[in-house]
C-alpha atoms as a PDB file:
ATOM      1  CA  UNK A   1      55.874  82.270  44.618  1.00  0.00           C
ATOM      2  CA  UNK A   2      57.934  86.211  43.619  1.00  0.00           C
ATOM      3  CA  UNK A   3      58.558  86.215  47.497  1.00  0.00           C
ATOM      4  CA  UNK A   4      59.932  82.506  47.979  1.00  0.00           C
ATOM      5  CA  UNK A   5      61.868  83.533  44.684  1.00  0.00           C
ATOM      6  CA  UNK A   6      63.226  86.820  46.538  1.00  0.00           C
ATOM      7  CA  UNK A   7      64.402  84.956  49.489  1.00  0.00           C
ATOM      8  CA  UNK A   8      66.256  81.855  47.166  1.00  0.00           C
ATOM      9  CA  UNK A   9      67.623  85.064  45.260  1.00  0.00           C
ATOM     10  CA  UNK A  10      69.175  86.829  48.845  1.00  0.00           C
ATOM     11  CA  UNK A  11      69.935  83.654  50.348  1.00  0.00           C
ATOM     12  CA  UNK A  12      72.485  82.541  47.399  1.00  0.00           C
ATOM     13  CA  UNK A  13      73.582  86.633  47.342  1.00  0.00           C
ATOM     14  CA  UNK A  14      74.942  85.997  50.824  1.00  0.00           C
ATOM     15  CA  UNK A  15      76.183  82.496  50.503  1.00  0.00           C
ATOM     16  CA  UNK A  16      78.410  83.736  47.215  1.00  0.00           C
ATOM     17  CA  UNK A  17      79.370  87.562  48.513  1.00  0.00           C
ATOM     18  CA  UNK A  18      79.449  86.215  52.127  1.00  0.00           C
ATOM     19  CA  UNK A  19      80.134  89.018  55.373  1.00  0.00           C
ATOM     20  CA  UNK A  20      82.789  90.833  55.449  1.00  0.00           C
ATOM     21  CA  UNK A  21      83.591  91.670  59.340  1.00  0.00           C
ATOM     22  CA  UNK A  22      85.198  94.644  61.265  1.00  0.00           C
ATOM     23  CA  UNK A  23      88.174  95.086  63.156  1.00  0.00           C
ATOM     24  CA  UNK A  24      87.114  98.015  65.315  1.00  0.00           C
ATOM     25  CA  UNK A  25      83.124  98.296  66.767  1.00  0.00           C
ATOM     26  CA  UNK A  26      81.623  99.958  69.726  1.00  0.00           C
ATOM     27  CA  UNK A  27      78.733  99.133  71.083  1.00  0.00           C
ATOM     28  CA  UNK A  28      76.044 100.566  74.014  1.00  0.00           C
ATOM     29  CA  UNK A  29      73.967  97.829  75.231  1.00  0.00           C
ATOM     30  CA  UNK A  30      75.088  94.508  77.136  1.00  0.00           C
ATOM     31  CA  UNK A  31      75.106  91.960  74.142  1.00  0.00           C
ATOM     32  CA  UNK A  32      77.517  91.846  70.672  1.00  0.00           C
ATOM     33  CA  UNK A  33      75.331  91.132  67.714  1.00  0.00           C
ATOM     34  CA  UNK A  34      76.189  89.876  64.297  1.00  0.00           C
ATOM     35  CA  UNK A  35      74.713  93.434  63.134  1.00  0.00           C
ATOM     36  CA  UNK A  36      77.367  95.191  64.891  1.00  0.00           C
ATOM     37  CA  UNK A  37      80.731  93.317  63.771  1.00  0.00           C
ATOM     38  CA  UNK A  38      79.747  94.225  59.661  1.00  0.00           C
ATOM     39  CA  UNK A  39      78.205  96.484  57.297  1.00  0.00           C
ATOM     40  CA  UNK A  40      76.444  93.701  55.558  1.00  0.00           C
ATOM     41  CA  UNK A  41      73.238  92.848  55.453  1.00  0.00           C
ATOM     42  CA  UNK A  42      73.010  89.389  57.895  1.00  0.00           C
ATOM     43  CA  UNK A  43      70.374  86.402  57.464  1.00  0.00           C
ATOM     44  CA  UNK A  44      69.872  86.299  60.856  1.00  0.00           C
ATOM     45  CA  UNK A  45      71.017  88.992  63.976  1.00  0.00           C
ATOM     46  CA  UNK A  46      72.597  86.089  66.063  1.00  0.00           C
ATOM     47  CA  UNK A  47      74.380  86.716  69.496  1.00  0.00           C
ATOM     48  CA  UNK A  48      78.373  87.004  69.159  1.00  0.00           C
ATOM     49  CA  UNK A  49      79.184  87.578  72.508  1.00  0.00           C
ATOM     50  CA  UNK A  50      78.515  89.460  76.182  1.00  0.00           C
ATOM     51  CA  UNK A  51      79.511  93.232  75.891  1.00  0.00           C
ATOM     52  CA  UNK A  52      82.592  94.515  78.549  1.00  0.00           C
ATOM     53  CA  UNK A  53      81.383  96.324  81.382  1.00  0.00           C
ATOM     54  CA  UNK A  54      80.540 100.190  80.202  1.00  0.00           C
ATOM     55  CA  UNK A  55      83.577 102.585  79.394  1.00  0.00           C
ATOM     56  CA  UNK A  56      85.620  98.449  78.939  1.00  0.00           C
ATOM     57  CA  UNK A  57      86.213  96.865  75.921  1.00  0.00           C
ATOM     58  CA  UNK A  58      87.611  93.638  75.011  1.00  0.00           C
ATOM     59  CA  UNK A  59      89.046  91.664  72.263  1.00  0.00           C
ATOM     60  CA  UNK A  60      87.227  88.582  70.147  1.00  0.00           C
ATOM     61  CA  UNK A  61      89.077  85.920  67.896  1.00  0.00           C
ATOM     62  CA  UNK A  62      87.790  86.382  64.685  1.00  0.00           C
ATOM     63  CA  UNK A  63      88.943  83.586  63.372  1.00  0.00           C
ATOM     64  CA  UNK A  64      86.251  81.605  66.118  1.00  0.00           C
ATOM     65  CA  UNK A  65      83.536  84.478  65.786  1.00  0.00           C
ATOM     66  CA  UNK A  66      84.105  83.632  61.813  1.00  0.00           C
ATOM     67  CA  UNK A  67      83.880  79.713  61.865  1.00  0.00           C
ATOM     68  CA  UNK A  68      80.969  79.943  64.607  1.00  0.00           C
ATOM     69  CA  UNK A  69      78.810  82.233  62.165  1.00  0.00           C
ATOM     70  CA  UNK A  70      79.537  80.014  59.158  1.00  0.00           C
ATOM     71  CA  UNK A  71      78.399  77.130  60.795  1.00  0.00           C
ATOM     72  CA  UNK A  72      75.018  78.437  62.433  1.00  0.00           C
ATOM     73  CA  UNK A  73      74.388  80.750  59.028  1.00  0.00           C
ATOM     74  CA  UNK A  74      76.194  78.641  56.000  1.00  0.00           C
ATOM     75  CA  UNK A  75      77.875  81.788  54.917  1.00  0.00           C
ATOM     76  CA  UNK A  76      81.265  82.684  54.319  1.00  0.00           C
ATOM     77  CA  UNK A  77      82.999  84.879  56.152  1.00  0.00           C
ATOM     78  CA  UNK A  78      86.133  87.160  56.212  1.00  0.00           C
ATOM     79  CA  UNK A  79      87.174  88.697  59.793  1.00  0.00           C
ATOM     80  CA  UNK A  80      90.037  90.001  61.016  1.00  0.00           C
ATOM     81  CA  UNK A  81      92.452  88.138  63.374  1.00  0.00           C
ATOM     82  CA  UNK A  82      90.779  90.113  66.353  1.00  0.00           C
ATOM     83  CA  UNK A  83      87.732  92.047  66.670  1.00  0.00           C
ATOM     84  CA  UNK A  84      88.092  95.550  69.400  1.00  0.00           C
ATOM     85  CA  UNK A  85      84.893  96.238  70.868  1.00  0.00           C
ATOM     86  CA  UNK A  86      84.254  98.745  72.780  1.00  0.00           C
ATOM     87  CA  UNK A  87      81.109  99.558  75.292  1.00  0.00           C
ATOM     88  CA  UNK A  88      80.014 103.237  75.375  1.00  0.00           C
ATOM     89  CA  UNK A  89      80.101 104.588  78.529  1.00  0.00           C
ATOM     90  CA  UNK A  90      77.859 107.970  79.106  1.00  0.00           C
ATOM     91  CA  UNK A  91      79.337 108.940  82.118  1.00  0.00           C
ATOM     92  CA  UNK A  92      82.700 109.117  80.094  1.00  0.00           C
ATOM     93  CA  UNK A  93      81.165 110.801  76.998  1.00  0.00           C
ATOM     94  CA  UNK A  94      82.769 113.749  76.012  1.00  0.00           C
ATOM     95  CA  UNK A  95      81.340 116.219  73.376  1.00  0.00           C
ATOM     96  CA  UNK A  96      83.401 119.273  71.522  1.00  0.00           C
ATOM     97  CA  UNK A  97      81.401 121.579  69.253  1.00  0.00           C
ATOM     98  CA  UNK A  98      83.284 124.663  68.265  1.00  0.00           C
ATOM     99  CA  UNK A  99      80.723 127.511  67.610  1.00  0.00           C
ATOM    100  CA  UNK A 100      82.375 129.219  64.374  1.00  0.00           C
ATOM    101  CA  UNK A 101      85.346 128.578  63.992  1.00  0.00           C
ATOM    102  CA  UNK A 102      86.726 124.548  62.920  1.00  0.00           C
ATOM    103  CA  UNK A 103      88.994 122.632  65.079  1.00  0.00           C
ATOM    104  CA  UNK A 104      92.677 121.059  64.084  1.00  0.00           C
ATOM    105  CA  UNK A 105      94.101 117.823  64.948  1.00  0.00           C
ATOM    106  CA  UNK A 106      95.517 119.843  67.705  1.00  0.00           C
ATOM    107  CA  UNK A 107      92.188 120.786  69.739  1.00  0.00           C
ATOM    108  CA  UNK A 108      91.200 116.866  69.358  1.00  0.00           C
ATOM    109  CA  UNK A 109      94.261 115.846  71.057  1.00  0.00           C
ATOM    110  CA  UNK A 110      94.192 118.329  73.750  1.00  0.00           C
ATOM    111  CA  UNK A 111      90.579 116.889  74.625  1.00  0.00           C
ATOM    112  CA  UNK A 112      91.456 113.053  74.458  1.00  0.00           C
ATOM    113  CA  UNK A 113      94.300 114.231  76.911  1.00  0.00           C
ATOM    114  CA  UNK A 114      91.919 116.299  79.256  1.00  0.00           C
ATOM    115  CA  UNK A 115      89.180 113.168  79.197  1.00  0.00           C
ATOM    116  CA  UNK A 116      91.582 110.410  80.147  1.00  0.00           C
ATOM    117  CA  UNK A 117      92.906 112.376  82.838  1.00  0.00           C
ATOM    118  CA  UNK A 118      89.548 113.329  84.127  1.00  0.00           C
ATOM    119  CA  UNK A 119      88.864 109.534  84.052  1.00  0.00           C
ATOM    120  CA  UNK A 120      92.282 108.992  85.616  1.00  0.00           C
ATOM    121  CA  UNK A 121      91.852 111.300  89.293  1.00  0.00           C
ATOM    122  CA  UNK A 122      88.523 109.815  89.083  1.00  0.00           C
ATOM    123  CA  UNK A 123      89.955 105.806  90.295  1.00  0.00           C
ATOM    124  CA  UNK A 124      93.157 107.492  91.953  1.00  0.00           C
ATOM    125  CA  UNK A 125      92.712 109.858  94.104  1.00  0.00           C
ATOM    126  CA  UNK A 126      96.763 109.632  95.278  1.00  0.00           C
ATOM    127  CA  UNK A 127      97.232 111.610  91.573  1.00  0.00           C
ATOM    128  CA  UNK A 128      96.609 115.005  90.769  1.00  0.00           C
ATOM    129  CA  UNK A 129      95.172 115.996  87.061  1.00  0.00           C
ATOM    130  CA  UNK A 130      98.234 117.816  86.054  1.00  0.00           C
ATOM    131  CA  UNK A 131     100.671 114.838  87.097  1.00  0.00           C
ATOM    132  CA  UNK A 132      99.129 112.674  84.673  1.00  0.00           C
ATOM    133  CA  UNK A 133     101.110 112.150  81.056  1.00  0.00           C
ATOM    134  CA  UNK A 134      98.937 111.085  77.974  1.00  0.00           C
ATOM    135  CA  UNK A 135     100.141 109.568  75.248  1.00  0.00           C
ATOM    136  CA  UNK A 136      98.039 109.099  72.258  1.00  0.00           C
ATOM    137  CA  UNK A 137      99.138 106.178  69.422  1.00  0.00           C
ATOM    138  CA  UNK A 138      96.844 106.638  66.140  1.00  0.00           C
ATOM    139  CA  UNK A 139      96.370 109.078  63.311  1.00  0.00           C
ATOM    140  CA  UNK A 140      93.610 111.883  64.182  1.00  0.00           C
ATOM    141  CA  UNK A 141      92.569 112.630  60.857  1.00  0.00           C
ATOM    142  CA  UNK A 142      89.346 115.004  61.260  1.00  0.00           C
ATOM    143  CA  UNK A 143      87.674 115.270  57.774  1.00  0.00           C
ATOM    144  CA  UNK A 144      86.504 118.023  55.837  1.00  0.00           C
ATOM    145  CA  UNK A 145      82.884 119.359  56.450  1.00  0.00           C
ATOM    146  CA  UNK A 146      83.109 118.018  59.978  1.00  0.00           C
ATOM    147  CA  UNK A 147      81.615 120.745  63.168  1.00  0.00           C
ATOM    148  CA  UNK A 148      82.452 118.831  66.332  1.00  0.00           C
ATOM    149  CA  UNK A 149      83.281 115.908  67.260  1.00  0.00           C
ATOM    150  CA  UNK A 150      83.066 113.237  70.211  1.00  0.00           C
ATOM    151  CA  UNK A 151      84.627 111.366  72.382  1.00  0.00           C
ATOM    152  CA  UNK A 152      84.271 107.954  73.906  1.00  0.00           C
ATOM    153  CA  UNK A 153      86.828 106.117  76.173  1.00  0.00           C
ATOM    154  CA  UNK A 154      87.207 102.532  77.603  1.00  0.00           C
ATOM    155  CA  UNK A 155      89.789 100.962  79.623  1.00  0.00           C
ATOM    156  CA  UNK A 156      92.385  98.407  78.583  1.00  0.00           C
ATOM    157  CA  UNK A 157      94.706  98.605  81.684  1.00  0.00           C
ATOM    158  CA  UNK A 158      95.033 100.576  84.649  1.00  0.00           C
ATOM    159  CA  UNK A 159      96.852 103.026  82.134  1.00  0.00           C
ATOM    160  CA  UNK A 160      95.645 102.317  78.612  1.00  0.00           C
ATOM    161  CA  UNK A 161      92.293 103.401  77.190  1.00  0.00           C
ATOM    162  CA  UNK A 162      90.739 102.946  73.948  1.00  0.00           C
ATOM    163  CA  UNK A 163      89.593 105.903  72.392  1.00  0.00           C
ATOM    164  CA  UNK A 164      86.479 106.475  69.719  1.00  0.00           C
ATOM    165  CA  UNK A 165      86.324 109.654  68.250  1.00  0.00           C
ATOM    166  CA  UNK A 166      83.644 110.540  65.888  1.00  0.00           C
ATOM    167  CA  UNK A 167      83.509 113.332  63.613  1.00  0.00           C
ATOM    168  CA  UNK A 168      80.307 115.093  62.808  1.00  0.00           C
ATOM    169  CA  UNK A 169      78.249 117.737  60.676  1.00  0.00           C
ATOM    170  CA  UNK A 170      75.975 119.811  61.376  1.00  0.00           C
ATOM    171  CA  UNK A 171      73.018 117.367  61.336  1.00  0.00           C
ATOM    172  CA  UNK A 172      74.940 115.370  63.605  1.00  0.00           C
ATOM    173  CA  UNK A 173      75.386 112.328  61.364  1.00  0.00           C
ATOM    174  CA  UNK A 174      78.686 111.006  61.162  1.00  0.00           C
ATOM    175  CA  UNK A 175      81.322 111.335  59.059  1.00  0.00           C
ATOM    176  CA  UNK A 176      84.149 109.163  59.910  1.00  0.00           C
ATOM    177  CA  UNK A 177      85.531 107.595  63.195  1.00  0.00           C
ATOM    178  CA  UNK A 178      89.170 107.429  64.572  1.00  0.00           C
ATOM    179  CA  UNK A 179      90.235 104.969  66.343  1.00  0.00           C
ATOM    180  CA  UNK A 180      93.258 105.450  69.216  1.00  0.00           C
ATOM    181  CA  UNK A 181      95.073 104.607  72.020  1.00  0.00           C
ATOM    182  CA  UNK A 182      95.962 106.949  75.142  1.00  0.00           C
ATOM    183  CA  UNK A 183      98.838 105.656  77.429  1.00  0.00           C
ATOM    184  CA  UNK A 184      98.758 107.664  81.190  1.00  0.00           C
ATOM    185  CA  UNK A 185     101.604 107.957  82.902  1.00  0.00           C
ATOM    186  CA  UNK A 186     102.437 109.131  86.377  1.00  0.00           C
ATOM    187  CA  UNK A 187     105.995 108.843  87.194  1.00  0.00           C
ATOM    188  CA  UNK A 188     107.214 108.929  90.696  1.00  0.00           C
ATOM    189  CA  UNK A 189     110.805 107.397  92.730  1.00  0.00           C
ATOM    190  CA  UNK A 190     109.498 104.222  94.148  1.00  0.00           C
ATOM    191  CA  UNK A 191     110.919 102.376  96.603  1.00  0.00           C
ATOM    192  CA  UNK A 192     111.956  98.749  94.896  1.00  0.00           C
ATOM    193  CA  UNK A 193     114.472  95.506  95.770  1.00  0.00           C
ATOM    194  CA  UNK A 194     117.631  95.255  94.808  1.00  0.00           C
ATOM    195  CA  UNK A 195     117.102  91.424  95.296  1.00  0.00           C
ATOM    196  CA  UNK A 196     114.743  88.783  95.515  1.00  0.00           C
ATOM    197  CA  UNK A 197     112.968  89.025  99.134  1.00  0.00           C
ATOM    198  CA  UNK A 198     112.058  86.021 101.297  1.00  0.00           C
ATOM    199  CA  UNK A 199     108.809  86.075 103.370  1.00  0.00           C
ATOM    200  CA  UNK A 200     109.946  86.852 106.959  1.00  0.00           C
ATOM    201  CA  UNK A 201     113.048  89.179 106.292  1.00  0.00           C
ATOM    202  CA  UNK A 202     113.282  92.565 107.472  1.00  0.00           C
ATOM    203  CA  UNK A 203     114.648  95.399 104.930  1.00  0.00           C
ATOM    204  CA  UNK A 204     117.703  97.195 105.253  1.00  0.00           C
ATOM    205  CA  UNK A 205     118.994 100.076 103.587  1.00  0.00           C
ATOM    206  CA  UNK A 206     120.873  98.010 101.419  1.00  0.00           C
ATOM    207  CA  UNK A 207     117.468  96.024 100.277  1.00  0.00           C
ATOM    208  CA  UNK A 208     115.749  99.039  98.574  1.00  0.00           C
ATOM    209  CA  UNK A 209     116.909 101.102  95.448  1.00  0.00           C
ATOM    210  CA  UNK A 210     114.360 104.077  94.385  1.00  0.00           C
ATOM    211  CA  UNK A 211     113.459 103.960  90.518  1.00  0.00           C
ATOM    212  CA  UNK A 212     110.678 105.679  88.494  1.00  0.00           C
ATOM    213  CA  UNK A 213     107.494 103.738  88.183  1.00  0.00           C
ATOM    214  CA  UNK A 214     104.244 104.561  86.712  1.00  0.00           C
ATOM    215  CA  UNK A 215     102.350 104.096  89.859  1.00  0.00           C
ATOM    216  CA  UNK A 216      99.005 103.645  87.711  1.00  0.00           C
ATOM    217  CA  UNK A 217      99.846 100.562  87.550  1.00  0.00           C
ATOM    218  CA  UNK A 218     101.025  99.832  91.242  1.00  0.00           C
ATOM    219  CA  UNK A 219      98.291  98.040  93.511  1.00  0.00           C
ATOM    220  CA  UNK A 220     100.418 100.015  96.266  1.00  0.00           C
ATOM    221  CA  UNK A 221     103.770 101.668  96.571  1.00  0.00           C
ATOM    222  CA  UNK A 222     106.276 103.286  98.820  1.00  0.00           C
ATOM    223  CA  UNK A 223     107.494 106.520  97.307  1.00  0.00           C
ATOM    224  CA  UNK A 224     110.904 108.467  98.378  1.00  0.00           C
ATOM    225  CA  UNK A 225     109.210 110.071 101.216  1.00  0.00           C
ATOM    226  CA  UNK A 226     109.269 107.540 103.382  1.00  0.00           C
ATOM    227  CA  UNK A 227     111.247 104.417 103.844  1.00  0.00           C
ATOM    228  CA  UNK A 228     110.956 100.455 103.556  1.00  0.00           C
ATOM    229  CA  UNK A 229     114.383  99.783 105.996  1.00  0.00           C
ATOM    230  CA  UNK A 230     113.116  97.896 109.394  1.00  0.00           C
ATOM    231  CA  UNK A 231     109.946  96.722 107.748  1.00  0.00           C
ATOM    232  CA  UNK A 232     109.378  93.297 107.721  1.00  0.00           C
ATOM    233  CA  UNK A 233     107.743  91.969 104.306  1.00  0.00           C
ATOM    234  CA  UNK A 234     104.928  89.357 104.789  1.00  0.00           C
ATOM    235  CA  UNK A 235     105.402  87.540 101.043  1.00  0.00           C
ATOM    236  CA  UNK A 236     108.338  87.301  98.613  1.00  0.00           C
ATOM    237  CA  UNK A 237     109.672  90.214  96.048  1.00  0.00           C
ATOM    238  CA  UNK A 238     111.275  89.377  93.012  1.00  0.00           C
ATOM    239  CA  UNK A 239     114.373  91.984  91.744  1.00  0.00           C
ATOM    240  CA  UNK A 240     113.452  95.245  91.121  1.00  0.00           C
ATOM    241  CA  UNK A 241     109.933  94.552  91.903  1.00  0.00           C
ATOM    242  CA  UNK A 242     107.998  97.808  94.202  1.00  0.00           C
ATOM    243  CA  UNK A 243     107.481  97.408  97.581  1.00  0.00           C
ATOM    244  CA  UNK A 244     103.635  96.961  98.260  1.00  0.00           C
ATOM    245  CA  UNK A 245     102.648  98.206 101.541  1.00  0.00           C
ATOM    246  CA  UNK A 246      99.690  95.734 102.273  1.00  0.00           C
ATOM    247  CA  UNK A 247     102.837  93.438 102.784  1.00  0.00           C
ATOM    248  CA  UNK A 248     104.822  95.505 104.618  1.00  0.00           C
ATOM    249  CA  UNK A 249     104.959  95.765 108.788  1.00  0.00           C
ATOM    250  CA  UNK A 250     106.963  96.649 111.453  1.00  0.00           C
ATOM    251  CA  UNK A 251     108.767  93.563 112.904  1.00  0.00           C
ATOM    252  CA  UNK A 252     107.435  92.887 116.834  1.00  0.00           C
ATOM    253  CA  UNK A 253     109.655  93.553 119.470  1.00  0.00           C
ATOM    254  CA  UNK A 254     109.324  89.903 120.701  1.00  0.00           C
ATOM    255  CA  UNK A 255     108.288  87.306 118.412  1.00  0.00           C
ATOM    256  CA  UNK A 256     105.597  84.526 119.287  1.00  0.00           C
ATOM    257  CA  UNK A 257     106.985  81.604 121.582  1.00  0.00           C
ATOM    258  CA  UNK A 258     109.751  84.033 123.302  1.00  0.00           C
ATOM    259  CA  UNK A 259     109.820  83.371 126.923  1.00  0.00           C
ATOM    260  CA  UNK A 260     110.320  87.055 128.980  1.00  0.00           C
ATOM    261  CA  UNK A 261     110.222  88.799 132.027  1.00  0.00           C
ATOM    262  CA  UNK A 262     106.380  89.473 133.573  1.00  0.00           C
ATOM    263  CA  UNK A 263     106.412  91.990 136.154  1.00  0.00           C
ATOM    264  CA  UNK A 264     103.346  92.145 138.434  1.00  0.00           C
ATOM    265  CA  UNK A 265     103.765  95.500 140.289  1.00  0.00           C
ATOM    266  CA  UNK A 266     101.368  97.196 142.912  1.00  0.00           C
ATOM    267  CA  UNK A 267     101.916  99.863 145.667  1.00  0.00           C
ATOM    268  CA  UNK A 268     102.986  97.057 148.324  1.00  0.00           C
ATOM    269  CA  UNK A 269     103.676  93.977 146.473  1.00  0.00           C
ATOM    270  CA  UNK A 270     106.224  92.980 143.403  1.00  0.00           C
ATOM    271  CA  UNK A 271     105.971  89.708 141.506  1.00  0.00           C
ATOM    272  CA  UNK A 272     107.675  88.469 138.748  1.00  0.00           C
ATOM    273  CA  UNK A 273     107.416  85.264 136.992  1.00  0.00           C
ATOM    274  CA  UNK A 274     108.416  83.727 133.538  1.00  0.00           C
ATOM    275  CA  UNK A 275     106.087  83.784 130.277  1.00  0.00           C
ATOM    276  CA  UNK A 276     105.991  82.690 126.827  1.00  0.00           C
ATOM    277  CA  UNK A 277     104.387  84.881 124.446  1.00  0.00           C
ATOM    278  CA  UNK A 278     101.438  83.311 122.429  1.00  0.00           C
ATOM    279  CA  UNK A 279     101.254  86.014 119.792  1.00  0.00           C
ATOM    280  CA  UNK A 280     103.953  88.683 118.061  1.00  0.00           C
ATOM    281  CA  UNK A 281     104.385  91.829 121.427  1.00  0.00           C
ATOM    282  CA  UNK A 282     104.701  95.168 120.160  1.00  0.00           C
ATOM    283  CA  UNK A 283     106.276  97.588 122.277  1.00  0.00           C
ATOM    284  CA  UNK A 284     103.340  99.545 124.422  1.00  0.00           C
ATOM    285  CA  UNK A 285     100.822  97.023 122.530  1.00  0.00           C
ATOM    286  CA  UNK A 286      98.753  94.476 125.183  1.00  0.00           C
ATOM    287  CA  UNK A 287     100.030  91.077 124.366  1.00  0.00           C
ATOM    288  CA  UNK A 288      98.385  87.682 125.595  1.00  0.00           C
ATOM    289  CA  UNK A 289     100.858  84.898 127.071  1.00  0.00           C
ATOM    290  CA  UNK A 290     101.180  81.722 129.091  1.00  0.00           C
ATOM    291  CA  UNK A 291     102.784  81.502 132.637  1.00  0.00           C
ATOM    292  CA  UNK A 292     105.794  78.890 131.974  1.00  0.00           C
ATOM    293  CA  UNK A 293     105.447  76.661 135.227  1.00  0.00           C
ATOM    294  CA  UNK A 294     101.535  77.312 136.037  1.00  0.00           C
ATOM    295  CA  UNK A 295     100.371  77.244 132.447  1.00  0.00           C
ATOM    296  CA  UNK A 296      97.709  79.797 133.100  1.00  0.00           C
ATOM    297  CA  UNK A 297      97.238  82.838 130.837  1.00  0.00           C
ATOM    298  CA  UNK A 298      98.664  85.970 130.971  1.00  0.00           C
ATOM    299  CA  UNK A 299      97.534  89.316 129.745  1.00  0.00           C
ATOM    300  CA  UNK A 300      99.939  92.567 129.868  1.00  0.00           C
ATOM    301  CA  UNK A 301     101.775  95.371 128.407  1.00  0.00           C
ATOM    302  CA  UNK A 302     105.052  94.792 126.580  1.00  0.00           C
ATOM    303  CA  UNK A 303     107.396  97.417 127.696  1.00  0.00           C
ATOM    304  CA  UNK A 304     109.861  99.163 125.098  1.00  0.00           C
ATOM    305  CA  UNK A 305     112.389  96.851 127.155  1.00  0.00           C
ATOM    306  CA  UNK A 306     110.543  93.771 126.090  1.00  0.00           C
ATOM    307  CA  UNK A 307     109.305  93.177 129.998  1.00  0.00           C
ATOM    308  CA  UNK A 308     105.491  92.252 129.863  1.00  0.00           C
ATOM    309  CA  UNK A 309     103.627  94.541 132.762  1.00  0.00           C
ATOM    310  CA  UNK A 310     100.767  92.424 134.309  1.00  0.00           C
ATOM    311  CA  UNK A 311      97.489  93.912 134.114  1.00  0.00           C
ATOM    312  CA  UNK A 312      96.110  92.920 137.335  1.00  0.00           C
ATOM    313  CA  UNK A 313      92.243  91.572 137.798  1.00  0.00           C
ATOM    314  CA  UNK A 314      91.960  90.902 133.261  1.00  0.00           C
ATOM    315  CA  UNK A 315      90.376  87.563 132.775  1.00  0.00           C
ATOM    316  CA  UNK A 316      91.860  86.199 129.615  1.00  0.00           C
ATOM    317  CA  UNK A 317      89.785  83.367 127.481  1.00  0.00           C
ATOM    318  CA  UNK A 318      91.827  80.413 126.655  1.00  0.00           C
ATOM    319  CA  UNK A 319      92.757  80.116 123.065  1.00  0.00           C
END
């Protein structure tokens, strides 16, 4: 009877004082649990959501985390408008412990900078460690009594990490936590259009300005040392948007359905005949075509003067 007594008594202690959730929480495992998102003791450790991948992190509604735990528990609760939640990554754990002497808000900056730039060269191995530029938004307040500290990162964006740094004696317990964000930067001249681009048109010089880009978060781009005029883009860029070089090539000599010159030349005898090219002929590239009155196929070598050289005794499939 004192035990179902204890449980009415905790039961109506939640109901009244309700949970009270956080705005920031990391976690290590694959699953969110109602444990993790408060301080508070919980009637029941019910699944909130999927973690990120490792060294990820993601952001919850709490307004719908809130309603959803009020209606499976019959508790009130007060959340934040989002919930952060970060997944620990060991591979991108970082540890500082000073010996003797204690660290300033300095040193802890300096290490958040050399961690996301080790994570950086890391995915991009176009960027050098020294070209990358971190910026950190946050307080780092490192309280008193605190012997090292450490360091946990997760990605927001191809240039924005979240950063967890916990502060530590010398039992290792912890003290307090900061929570940040580090913005990398690596600035280079990229070519971009002065215009919007149609599918199909080959660049001039008049197409391209160069600007400064963070290239971190480029899929692909064409920097100053070499050049987007003659190229021929494959899909449409909008104004001032880089040049990607997946959907960039160099426009064919002779485009598909041109009729040209074939030359069939040997030692003693010299033919030449009409073709029309099934495919896009690149000078000193085979090309496959059709003879215009026989109809029969045609294999050769597109000269640099856009005359297709017969290869003698090919047998080309039809397509």
């Amino acid at each position: 009877m004192r035990k179902i007594l204890v449980c009415l008594v905790l039961s109506v202690a939640l109901m009244s004082l309700g949970l009270t959730l956080k705005s920031q929480v990391c976690v290590v495992g694959q699953k969110v649990m109602l444990s993790d998102l408060t301080d508070d003791i919980v009637p029941s450790n019910i699944l909130i959501a999927y973690a990120p991948p490792p060294g990820h992190s993601m952001v919850l509604n709490g307004r719908s985390v809130a309603y959803r735990i009020e209606k499976l528990l019959d508790v009130s609760v007060i959340a934040p408008d989002t919930i952060n939640v970060l997944r620990l990554d060991p591979s991108q754990h970082i540890q500082e412990a000073p010996a003797t002497e204690t660290f300033s808000k300095a040193d802890v900056e300096e290490a958040i900078i050399e961690a996301v730039r080790k994570v950086v060269v890391q995915y991009r191995a176009d960027v050098a460690a020294t070209e990358v530029t971190v910026n950190i938004d946050g307080r780092i307040s490192p309280p008193q009594g605190v012997e090292r500290f450490e360091i946990s990162l997760a990605k927001i964006s191809r240039s924005s990490f979240s950063v967890l740094v916990r502060y530590l004696d010398g039992r290792g317990s912890n003290l307090s936590t900061d929570w940040l964000k580090a913005n990398a930067e690596v600035k280079r001249l990229v070519w971009v259009a002065v215009r919007r681009i149609l599918a199909g048109e080959v660049l001039t010089n008049e197409d391209a300005t160069l600007t400064a880009f963070n290239v971190l978060d480029l899929d692909g781009y064409v920097d100053s040392n070499n050049s987007v005029a003659g190229m021929k883009v494959t899909r449409s860029f909008s104004r001032l948007e880089p040049f990607d070089p997946s959907y960039l090539k160099t426009p064919p000599l002779v485009e598909k359905g041109t009729v040209i010159m074939a030359v069939f030349d040997t030692e003693w005898m010299k033919v030449s005949t009409f073709v029309r090219l099934m495919e896009d002929g690149y000078a000193n590239r085979f090309v496959v075509s059709r003879n215009v009155q026989t109809g029969k196929l045609v294999y050769g070598l597109l000269s640099n003067e856009a005359i297709l050289l017969v290869q003698p005794f090919l047998e080309v499939s039809s397509r």
